[in-house]
PDB file of N, CA and C in Angstrom:
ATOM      1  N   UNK A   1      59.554  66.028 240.536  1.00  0.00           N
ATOM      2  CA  UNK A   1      58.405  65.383 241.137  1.00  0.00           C
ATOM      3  C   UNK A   1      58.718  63.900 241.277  1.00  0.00           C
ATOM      4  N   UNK A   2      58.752  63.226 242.385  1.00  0.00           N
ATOM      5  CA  UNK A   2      58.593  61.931 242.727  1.00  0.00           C
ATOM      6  C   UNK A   2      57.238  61.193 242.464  1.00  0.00           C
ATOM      7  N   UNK A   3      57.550  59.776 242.511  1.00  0.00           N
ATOM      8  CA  UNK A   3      56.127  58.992 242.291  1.00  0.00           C
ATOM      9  C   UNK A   3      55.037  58.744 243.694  1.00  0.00           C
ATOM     10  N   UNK A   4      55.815  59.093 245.309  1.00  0.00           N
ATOM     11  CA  UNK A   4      55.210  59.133 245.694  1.00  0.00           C
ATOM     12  C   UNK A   4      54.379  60.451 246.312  1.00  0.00           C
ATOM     13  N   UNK A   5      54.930  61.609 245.903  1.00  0.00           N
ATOM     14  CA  UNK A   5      53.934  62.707 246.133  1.00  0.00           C
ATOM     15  C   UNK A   5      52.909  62.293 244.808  1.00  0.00           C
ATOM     16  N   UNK A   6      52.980  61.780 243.482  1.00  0.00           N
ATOM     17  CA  UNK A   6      52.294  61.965 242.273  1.00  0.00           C
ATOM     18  C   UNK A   6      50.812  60.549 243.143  1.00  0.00           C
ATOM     19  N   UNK A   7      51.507  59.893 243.605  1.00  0.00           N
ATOM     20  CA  UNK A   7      50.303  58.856 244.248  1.00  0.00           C
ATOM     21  C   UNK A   7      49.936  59.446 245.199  1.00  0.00           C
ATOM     22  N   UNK A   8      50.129  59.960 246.057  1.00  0.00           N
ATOM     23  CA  UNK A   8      49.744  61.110 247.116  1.00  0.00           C
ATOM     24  C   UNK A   8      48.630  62.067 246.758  1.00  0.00           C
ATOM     25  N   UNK A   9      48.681  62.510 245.515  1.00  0.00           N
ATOM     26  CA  UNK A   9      48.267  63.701 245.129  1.00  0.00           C
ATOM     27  C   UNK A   9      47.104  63.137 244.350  1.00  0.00           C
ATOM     28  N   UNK A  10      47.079  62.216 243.882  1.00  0.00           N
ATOM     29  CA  UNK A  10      46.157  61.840 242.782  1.00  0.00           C
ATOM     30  C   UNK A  10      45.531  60.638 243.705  1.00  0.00           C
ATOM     31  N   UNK A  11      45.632  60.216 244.621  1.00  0.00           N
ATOM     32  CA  UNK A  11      44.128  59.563 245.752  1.00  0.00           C
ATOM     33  C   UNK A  11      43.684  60.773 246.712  1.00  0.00           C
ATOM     34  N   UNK A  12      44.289  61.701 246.824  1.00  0.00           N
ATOM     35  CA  UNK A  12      43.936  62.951 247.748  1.00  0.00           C
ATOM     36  C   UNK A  12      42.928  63.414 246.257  1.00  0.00           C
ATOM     37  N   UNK A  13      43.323  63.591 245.250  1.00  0.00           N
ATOM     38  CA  UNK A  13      42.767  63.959 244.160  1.00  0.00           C
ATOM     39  C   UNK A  13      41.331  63.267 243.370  1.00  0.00           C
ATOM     40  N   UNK A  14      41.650  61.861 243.577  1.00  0.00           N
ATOM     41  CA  UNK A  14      40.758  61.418 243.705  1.00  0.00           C
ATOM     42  C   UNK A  14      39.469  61.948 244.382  1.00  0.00           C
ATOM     43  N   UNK A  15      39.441  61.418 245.539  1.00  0.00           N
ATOM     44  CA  UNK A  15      38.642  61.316 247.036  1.00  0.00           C
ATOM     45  C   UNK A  15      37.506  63.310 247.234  1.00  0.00           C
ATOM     46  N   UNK A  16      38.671  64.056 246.895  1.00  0.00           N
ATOM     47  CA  UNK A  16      38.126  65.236 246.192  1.00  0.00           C
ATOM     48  C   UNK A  16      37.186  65.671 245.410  1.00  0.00           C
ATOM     49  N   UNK A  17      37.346  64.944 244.226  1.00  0.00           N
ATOM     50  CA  UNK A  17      36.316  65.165 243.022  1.00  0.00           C
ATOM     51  C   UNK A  17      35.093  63.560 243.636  1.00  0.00           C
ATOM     52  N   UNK A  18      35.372  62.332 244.340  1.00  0.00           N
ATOM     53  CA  UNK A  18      34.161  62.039 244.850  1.00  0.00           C
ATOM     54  C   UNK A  18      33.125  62.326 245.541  1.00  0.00           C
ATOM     55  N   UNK A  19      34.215  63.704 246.238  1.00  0.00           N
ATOM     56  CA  UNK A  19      33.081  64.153 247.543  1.00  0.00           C
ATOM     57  C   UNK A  19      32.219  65.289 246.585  1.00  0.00           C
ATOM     58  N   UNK A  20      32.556  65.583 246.154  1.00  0.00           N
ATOM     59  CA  UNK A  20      31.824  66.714 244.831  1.00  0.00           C
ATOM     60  C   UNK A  20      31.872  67.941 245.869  1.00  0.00           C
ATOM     61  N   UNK A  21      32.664  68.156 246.363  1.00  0.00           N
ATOM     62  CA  UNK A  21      33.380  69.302 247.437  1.00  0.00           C
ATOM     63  C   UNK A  21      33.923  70.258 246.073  1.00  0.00           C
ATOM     64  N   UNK A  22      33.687  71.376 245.876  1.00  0.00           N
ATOM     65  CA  UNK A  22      34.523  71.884 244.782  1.00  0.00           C
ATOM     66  C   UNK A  22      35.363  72.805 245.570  1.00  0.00           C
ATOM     67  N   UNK A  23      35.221  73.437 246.886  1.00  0.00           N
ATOM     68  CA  UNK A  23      36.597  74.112 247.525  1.00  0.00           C
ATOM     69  C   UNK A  23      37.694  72.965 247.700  1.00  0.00           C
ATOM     70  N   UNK A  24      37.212  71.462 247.920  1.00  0.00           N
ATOM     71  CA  UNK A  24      38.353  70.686 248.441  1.00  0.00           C
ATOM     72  C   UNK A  24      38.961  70.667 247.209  1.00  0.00           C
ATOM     73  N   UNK A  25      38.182  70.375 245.742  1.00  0.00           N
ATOM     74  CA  UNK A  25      39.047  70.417 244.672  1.00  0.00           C
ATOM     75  C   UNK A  25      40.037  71.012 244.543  1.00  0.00           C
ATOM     76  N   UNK A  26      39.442  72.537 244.233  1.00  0.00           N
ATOM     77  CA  UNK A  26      40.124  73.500 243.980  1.00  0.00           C
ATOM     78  C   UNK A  26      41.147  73.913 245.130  1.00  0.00           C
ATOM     79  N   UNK A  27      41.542  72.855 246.155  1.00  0.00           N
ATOM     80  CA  UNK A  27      42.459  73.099 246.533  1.00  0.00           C
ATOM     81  C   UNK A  27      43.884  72.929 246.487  1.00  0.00           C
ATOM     82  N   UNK A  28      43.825  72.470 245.324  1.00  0.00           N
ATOM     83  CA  UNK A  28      45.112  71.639 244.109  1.00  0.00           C
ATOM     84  C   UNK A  28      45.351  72.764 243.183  1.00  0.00           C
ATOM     85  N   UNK A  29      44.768  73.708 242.850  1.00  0.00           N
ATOM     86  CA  UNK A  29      45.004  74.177 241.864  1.00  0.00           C
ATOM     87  C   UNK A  29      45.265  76.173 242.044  1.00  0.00           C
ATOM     88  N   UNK A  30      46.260  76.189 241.504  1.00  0.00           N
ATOM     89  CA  UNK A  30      46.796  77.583 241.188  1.00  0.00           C
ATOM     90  C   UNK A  30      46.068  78.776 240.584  1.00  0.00           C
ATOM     91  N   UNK A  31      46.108  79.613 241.288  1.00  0.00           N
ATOM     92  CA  UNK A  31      45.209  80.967 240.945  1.00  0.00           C
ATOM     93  C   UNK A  31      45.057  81.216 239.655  1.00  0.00           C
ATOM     94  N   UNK A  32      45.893  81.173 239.102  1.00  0.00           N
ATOM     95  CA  UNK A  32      46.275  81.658 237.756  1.00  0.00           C
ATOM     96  C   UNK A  32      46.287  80.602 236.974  1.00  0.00           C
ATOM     97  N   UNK A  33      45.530  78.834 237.231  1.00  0.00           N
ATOM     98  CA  UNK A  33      45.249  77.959 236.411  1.00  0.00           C
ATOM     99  C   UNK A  33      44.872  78.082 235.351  1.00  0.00           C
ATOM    100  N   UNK A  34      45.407  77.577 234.057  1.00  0.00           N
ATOM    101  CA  UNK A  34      44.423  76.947 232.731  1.00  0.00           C
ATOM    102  C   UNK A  34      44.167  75.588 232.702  1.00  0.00           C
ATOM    103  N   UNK A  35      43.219  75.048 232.099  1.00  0.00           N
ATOM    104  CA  UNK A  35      42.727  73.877 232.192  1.00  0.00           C
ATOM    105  C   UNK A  35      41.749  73.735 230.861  1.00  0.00           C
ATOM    106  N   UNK A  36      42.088  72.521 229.931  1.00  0.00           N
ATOM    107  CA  UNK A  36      41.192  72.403 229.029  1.00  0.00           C
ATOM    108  C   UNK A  36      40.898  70.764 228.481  1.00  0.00           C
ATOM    109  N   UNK A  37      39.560  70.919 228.464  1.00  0.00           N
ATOM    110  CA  UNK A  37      38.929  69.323 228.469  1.00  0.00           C
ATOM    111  C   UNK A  37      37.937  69.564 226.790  1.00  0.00           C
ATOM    112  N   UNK A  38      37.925  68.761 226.390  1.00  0.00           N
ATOM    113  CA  UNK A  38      37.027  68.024 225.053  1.00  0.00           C
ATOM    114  C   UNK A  38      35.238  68.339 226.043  1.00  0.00           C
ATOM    115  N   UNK A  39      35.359  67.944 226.974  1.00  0.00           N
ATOM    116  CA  UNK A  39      34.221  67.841 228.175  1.00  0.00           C
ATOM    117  C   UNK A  39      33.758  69.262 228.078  1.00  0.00           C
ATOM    118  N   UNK A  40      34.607  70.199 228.650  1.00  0.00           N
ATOM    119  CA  UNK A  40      34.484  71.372 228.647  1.00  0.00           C
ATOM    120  C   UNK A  40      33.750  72.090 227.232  1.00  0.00           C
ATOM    121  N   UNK A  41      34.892  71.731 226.213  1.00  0.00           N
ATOM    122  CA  UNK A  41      34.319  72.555 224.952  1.00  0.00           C
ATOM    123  C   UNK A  41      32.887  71.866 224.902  1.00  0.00           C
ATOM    124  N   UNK A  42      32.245  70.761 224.939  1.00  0.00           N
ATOM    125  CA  UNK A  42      30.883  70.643 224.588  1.00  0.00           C
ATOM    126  C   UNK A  42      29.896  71.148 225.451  1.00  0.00           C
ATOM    127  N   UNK A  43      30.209  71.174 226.833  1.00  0.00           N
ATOM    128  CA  UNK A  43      29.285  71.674 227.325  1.00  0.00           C
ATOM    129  C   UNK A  43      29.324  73.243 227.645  1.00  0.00           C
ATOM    130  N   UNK A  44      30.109  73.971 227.237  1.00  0.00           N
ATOM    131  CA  UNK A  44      30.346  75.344 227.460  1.00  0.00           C
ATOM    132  C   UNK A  44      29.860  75.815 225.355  1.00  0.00           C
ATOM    133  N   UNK A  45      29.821  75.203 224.572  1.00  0.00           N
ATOM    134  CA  UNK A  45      29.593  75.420 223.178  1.00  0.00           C
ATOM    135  C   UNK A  45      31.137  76.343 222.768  1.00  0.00           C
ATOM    136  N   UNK A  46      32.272  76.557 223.755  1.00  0.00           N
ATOM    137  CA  UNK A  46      33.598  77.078 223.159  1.00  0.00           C
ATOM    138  C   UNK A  46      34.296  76.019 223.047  1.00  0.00           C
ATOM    139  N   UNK A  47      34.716  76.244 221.781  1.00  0.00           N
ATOM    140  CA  UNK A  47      35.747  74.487 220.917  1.00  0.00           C
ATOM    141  C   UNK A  47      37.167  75.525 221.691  1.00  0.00           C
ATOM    142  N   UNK A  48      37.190  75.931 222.073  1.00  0.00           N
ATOM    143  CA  UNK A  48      38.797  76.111 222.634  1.00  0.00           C
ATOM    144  C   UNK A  48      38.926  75.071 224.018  1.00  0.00           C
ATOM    145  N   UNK A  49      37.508  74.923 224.749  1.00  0.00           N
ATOM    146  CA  UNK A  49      37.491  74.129 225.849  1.00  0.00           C
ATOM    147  C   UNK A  49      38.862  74.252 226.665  1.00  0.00           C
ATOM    148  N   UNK A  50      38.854  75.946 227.466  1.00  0.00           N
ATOM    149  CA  UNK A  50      39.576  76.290 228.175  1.00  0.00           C
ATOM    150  C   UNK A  50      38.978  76.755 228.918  1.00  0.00           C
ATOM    151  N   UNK A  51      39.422  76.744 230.592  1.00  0.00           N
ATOM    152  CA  UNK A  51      39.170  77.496 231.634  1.00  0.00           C
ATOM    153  C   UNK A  51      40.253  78.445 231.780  1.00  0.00           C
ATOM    154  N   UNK A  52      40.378  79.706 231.873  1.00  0.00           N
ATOM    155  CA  UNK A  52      41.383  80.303 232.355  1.00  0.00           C
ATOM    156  C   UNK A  52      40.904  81.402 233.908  1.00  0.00           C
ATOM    157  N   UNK A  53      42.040  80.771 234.947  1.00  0.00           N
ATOM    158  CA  UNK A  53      42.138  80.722 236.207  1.00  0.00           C
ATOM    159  C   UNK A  53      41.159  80.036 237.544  1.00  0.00           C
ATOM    160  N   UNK A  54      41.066  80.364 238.794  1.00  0.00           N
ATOM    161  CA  UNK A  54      40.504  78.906 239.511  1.00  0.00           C
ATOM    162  C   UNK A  54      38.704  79.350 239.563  1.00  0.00           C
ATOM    163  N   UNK A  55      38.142  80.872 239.300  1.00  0.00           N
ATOM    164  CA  UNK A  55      37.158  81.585 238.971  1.00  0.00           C
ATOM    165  C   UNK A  55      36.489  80.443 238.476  1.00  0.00           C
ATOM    166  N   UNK A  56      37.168  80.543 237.022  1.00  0.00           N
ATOM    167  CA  UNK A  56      36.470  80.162 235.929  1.00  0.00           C
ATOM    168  C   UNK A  56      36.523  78.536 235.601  1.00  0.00           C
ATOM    169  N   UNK A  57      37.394  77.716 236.884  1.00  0.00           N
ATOM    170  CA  UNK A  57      37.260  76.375 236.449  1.00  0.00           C
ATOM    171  C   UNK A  57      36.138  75.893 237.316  1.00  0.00           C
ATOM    172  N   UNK A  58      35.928  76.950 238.623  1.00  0.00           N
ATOM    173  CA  UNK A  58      34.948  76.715 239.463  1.00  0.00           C
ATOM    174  C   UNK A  58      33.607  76.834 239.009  1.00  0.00           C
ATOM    175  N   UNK A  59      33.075  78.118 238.144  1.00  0.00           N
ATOM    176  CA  UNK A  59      31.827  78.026 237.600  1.00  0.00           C
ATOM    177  C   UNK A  59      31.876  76.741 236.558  1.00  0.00           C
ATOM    178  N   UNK A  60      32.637  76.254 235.957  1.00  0.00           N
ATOM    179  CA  UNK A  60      32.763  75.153 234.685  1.00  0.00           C
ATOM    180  C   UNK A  60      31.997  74.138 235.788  1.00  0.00           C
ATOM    181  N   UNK A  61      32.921  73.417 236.566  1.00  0.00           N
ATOM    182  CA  UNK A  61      33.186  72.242 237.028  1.00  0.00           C
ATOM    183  C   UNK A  61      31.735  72.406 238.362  1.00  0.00           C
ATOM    184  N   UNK A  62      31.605  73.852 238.516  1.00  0.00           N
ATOM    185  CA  UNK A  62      30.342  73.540 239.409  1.00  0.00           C
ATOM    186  C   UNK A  62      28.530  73.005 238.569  1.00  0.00           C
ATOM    187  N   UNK A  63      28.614  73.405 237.681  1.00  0.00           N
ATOM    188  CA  UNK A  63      27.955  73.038 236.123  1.00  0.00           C
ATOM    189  C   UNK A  63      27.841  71.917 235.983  1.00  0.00           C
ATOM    190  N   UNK A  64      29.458  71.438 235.690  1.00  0.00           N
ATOM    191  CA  UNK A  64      29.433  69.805 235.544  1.00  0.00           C
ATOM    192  C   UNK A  64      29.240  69.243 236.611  1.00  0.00           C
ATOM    193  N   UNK A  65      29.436  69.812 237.705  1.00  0.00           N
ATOM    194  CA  UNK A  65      29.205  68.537 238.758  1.00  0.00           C
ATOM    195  C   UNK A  65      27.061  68.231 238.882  1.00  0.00           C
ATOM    196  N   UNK A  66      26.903  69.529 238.896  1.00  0.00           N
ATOM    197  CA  UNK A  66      25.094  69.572 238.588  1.00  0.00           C
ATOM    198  C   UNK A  66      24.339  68.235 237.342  1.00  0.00           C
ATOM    199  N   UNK A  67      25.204  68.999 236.698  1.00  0.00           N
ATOM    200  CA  UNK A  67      24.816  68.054 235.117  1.00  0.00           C
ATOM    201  C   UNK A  67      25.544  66.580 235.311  1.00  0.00           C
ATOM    202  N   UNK A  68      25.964  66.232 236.042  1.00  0.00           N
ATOM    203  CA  UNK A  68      26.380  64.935 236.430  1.00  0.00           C
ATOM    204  C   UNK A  68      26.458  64.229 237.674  1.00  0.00           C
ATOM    205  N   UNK A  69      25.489  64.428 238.094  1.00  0.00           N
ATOM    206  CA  UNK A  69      25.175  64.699 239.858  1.00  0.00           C
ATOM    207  C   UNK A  69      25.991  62.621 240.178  1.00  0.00           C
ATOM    208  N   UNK A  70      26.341  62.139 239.117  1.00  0.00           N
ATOM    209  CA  UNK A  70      26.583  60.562 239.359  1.00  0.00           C
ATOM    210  C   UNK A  70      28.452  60.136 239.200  1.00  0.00           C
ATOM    211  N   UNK A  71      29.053  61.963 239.048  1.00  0.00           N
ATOM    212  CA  UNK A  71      30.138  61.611 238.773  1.00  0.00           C
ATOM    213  C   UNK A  71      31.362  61.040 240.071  1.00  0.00           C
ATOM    214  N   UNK A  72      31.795  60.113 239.417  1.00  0.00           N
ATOM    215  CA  UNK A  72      32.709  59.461 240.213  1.00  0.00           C
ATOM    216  C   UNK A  72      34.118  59.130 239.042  1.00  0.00           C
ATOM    217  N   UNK A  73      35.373  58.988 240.138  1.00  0.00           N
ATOM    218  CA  UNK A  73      36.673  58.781 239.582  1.00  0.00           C
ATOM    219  C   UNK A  73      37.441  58.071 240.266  1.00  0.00           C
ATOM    220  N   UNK A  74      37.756  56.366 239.853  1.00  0.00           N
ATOM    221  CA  UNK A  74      38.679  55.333 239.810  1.00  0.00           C
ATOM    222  C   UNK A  74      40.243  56.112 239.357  1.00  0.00           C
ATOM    223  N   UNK A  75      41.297  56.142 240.395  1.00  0.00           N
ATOM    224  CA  UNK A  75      42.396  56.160 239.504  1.00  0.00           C
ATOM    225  C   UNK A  75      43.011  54.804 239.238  1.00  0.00           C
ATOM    226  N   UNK A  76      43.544  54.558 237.984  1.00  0.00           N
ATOM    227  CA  UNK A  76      43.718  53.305 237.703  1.00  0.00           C
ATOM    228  C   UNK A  76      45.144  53.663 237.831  1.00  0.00           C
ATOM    229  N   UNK A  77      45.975  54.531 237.600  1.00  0.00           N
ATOM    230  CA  UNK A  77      47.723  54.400 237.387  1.00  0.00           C
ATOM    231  C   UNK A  77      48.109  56.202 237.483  1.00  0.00           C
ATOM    232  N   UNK A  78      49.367  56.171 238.155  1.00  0.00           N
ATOM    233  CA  UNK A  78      50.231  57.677 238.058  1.00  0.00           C
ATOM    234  C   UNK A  78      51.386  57.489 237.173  1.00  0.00           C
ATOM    235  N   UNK A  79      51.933  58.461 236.427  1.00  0.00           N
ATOM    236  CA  UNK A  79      52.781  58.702 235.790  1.00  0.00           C
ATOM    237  C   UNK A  79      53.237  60.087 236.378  1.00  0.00           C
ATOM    238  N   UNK A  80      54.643  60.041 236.452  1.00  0.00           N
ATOM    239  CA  UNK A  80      55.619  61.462 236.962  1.00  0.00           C
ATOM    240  C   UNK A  80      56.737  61.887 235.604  1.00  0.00           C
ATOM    241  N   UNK A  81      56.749  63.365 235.500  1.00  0.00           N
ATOM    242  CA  UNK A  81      57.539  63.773 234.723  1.00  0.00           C
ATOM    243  C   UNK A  81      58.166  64.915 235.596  1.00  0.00           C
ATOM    244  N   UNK A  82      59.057  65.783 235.154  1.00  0.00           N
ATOM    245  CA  UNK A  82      59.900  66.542 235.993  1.00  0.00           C
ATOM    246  C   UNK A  82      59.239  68.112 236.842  1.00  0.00           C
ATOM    247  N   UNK A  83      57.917  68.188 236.405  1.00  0.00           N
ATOM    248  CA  UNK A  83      56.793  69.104 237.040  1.00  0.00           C
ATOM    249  C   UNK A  83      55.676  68.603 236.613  1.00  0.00           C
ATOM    250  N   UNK A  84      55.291  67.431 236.180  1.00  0.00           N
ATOM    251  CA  UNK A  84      54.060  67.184 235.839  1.00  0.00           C
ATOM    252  C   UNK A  84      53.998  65.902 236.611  1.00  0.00           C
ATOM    253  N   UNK A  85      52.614  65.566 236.211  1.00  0.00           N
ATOM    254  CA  UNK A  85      52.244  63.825 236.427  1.00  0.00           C
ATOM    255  C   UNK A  85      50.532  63.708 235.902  1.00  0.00           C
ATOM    256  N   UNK A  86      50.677  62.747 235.395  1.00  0.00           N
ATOM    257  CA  UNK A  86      49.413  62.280 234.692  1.00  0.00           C
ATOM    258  C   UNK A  86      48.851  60.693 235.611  1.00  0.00           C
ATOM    259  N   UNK A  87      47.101  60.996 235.617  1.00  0.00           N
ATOM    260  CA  UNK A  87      46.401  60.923 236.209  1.00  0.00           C
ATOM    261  C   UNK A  87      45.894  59.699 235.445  1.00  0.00           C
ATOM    262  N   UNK A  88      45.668  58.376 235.183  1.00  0.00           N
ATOM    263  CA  UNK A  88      44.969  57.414 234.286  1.00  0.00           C
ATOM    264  C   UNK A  88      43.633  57.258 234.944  1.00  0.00           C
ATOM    265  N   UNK A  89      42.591  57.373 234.992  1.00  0.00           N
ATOM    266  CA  UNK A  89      41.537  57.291 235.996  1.00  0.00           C
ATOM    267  C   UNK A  89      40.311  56.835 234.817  1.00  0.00           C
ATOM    268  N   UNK A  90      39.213  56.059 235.486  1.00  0.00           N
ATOM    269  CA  UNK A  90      38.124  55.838 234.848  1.00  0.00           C
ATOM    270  C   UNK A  90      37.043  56.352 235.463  1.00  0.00           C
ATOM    271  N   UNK A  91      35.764  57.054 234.570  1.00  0.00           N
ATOM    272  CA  UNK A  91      35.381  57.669 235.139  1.00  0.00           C
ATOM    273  C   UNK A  91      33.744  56.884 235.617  1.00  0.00           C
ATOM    274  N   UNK A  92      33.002  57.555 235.893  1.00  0.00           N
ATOM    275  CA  UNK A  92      31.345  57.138 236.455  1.00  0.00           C
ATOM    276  C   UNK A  92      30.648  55.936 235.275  1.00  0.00           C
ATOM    277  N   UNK A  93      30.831  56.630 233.924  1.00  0.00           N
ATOM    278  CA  UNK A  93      30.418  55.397 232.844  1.00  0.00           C
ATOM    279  C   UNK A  93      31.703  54.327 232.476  1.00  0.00           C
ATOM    280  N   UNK A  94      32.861  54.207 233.190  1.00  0.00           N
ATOM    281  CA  UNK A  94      33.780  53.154 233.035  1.00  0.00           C
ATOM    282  C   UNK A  94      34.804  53.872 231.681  1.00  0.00           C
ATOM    283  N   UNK A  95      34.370  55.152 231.552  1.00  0.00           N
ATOM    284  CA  UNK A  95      35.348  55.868 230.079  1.00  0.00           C
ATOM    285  C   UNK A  95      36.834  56.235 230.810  1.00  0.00           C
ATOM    286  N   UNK A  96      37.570  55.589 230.118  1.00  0.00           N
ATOM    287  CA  UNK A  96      38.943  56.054 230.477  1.00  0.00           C
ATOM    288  C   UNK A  96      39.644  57.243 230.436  1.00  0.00           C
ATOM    289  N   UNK A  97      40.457  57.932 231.214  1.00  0.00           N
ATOM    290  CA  UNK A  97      40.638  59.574 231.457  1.00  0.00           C
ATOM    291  C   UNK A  97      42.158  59.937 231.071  1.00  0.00           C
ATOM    292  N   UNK A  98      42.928  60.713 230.861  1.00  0.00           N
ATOM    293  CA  UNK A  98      44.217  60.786 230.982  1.00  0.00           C
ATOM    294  C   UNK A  98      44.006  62.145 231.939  1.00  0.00           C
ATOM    295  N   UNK A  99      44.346  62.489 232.628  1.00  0.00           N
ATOM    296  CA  UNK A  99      44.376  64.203 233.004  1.00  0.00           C
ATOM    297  C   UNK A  99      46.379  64.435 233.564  1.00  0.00           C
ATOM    298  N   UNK A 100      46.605  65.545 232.665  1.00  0.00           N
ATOM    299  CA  UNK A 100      48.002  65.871 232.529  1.00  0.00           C
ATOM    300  C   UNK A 100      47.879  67.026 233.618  1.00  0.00           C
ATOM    301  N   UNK A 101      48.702  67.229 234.718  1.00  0.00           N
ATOM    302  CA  UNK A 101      48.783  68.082 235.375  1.00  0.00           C
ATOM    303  C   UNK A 101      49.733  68.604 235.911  1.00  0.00           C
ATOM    304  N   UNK A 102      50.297  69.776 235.472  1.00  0.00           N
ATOM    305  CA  UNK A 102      51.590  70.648 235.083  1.00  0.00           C
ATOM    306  C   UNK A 102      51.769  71.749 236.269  1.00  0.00           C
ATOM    307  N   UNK A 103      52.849  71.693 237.589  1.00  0.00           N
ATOM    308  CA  UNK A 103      52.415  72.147 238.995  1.00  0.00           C
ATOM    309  C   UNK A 103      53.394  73.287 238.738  1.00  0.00           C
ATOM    310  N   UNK A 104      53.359  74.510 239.337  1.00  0.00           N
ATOM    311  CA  UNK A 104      53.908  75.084 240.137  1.00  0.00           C
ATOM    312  C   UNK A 104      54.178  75.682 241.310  1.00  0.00           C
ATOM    313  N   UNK A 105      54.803  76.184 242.338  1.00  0.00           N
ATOM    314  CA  UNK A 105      54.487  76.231 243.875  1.00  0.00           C
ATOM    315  C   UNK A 105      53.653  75.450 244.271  1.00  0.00           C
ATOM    316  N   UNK A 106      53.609  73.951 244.068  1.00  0.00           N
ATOM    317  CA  UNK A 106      53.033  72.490 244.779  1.00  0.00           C
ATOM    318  C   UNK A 106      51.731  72.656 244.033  1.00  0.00           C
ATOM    319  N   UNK A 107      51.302  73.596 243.339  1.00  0.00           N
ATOM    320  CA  UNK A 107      49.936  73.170 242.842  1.00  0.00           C
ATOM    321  C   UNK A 107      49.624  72.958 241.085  1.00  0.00           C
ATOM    322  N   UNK A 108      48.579  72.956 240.910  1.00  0.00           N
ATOM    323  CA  UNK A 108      48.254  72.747 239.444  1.00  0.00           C
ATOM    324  C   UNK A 108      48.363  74.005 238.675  1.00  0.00           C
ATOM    325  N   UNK A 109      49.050  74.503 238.035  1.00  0.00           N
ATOM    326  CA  UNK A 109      49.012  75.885 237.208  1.00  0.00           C
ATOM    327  C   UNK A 109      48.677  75.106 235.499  1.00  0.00           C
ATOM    328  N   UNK A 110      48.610  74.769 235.165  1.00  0.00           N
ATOM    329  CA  UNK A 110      47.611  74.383 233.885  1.00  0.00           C
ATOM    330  C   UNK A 110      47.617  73.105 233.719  1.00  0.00           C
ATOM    331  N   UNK A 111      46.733  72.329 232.713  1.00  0.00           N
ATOM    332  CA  UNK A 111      46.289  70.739 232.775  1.00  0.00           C
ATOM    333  C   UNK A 111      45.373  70.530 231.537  1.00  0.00           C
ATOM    334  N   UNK A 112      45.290  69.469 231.682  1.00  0.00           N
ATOM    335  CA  UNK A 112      44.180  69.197 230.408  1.00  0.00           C
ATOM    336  C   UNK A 112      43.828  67.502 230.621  1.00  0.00           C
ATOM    337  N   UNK A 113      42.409  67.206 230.230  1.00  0.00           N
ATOM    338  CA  UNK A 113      41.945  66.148 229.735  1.00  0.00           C
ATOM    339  C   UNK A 113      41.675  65.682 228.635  1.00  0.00           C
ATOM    340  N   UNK A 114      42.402  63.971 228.521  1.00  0.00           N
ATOM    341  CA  UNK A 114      42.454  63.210 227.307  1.00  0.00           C
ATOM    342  C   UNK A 114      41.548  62.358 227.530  1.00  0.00           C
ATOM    343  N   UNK A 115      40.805  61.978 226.294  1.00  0.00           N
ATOM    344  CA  UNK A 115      39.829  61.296 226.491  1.00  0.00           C
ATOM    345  C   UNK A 115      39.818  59.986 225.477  1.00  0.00           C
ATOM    346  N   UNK A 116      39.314  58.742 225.336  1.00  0.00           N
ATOM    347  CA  UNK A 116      39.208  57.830 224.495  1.00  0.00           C
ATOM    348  C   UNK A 116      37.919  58.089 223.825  1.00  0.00           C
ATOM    349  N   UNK A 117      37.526  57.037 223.472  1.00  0.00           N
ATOM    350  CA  UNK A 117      36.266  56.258 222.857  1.00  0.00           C
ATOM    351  C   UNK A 117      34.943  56.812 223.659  1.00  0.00           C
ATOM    352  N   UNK A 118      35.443  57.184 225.554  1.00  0.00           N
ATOM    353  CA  UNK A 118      33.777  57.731 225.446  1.00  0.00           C
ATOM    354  C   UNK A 118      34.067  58.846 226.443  1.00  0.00           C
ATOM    355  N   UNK A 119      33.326  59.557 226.174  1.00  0.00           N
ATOM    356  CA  UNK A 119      33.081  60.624 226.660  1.00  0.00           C
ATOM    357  C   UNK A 119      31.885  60.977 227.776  1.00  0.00           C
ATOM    358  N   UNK A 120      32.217  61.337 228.799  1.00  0.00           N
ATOM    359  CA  UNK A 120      31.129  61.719 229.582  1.00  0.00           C
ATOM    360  C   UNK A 120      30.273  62.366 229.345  1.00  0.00           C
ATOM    361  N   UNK A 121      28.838  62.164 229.534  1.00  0.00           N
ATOM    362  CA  UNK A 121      27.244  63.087 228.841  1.00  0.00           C
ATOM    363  C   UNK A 121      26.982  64.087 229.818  1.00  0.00           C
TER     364      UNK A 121
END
């Protein structure tokens, strides 16, 4: 993975989760996705805070987008690793994000969110 598909991918990625489009989202991500957020486990009440495949990140994230009808995402910085790249982004309350995202056949096949000091409500 290069740094400029990883900047490519993550303002396309961006611009996505602003429009609160969840087909445009989920158009990054692999059938057979896992995905697990701190976010997730609280508002789903499972501490595993996993989605497993694009089904089940779609009912999650269609939830959260309801329950957060104000969400928005700043990317502040990309990082590239040899199938991954991480996402530095701040989110709607100014809380800082890490999201790790691990591709195969050009898309997201599993990921996860790191979170600091605050957490989205």
């Amino acid at each position: 993975m290069d740094l400029e598909f990883a900047r490519t991918f993550a303002a396309e990625w961006q611009n996505a989760w602003n429009s609160h489009d969840l087909d445009r989202i989920l158009t990054h991500y692999h059938e057979d996705v896992s995905f697990s957020s701190p976010v997730m486990a609280r508002f789903t009440g499972d501490p595993s805070g996993t989605a497993h495949g694009r089904d089940a990140l779609r009912a999650y994230w269609a939830a959260a987008l309801e329950r957060i009808p104000e969400l928005k995402f700043e990317v502040v910085d990309v990082r590239v690793s040899v199938h991954a790249l991480v996402i530095d982004y701040r989110n709607q309350i100014g809380g800082r994000v890490n999201e790790v995202l691990i591709f195969r056949d050009g898309l997201v096949i599993s990921g996860f969110g790191a979170y600091g000091e605050t957490l989205a409500d």
